[in-house]
Protein backbone atom coordinates (compact mmCIF):
# COMPACT_ATOMS: atom_id res chain seq x y z
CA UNK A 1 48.01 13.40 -17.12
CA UNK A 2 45.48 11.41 -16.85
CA UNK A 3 42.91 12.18 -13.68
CA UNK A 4 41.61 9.68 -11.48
CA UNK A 5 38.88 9.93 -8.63
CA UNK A 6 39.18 8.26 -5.05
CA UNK A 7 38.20 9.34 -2.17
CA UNK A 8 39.40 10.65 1.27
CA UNK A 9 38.61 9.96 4.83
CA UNK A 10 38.50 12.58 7.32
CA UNK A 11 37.18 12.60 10.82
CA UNK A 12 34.62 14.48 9.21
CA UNK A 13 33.24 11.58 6.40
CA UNK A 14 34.25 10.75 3.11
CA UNK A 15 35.20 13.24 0.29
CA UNK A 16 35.75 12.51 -3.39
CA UNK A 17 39.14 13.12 -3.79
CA UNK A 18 40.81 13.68 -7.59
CA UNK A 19 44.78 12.99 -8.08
CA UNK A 20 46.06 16.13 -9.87
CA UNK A 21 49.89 15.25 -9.68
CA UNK A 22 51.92 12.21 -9.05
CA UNK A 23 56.03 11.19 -9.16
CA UNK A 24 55.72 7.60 -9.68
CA UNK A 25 59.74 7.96 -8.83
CA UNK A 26 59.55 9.34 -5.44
CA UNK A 27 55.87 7.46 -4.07
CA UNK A 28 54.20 10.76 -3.75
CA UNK A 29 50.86 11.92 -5.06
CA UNK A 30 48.59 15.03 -4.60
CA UNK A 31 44.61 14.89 -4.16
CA UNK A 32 42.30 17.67 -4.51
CA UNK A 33 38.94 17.58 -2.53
CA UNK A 34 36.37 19.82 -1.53
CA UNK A 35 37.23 19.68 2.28
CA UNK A 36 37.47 23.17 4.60
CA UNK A 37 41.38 24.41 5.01
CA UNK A 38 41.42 24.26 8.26
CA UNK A 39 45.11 23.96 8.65
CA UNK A 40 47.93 24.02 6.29
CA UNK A 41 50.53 21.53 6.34
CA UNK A 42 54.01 22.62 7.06
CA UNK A 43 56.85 21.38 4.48
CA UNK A 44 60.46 21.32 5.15
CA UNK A 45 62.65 19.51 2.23
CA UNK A 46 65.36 17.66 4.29
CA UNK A 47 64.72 15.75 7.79
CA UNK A 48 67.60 16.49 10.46
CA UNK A 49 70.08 13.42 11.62
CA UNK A 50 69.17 12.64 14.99
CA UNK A 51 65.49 13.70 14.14
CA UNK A 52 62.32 11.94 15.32
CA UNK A 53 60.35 9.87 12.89
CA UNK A 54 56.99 8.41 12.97
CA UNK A 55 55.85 5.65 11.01
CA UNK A 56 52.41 3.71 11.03
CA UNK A 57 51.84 0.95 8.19
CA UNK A 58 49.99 -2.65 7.68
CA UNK A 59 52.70 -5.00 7.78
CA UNK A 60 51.70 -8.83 6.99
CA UNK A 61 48.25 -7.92 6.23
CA UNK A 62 45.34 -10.52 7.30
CA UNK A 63 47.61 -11.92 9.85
CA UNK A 64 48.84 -8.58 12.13
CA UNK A 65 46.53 -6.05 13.55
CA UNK A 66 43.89 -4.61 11.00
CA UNK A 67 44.52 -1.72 12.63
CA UNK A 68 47.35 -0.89 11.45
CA UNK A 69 50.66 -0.62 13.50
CA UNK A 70 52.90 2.58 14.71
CA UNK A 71 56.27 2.90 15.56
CA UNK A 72 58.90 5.33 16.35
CA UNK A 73 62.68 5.95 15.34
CA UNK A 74 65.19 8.36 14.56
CA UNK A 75 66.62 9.58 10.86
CA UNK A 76 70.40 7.87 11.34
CA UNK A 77 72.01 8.87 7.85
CA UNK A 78 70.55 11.34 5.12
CA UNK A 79 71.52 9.08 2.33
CA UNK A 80 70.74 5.40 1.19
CA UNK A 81 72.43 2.17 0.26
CA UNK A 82 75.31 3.12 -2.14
CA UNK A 83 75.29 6.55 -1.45
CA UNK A 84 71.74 6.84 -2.94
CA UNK A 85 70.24 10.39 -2.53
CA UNK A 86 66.86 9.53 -3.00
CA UNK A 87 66.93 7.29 0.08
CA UNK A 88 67.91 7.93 4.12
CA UNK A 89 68.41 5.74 6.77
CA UNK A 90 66.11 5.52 9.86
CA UNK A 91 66.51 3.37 13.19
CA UNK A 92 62.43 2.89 12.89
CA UNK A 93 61.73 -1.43 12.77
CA UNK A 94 60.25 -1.29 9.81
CA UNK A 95 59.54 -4.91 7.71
CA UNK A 96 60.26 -5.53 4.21
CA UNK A 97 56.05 -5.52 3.96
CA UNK A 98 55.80 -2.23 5.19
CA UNK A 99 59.38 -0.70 3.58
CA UNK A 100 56.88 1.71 1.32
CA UNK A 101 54.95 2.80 4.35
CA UNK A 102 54.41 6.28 4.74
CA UNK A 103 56.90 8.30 7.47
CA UNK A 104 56.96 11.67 8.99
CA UNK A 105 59.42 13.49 10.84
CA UNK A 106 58.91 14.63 14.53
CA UNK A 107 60.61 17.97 14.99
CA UNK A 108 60.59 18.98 18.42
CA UNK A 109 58.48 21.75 19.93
C-alpha cells in the first residue's frame, strides 16, 4: 500500500499524520502520528437499536455554517436498504450532502 502524509489537528497544533491502512469499502482509514496517548479509544463492533448517535458534518458547503453542523438521533434498524449489512438505519436528519459524514454512537453512562 501505498503511504500518504496529511496531517492532524489537535487542540494541541498540527501533527504530520501518515495513512497506514484504509478500506476504501467501508470509508474508514487509520493515521499514525507522533502525538502523546493520552487516552485510548474504546471500540465496540455493533451499535445497539434504540442507541444514541451523534453526527456533525458540512452539509451544502459555502452556503451553511463553515462551522460545521451537529445533530443528534437514535440507531432505528441494524441493517440497510435491501437488507444490506454493511448499512443501519438512524433517525439522525442527515442530507444527501452530508450522507458520508462521520457518526458515533452515544452509549449511556
Amino acid at each position: 500500500m501505498h503511504k500518504r502524509h496529511s496531517s492532524a489537528v489537535s487542540r494541541r497544533g498540527a501533527y504530520k499524520a501518515i495513512l497506514t491502512g484504509q478500506d476504501p469499502n467501508n470509508d474508514l482509514a487509520l493515521l499514525h502520528t507522533d502525538m502523546d496517548n493520552l487516552s485510548i479509544a474504546a471500540f465496540r463492533f455493533w451499535p445497539r437499536i434504540g442507541e444514541q448517535v451523534a453526527s456533525y458534518g458540512f452539509p451544502y458547503s459555502g452556503v451553511l455554517s463553515s462551522s460545521g453542523n451537529f445533530t443528534l438521533g437514535h440507531v432505528t434498524s441494524l441493517i440497510g436498504v435491501k437488507d444490506d449489512t454493511r448499512f443501519l438505519q438512524i433517525s439522525a436528519p442527515i442530507s444527501l450532502v452530508t450522507a458520508e459524514a462521520p457518526f458515533l454512537t452515544c452509549p449511556a453512562a
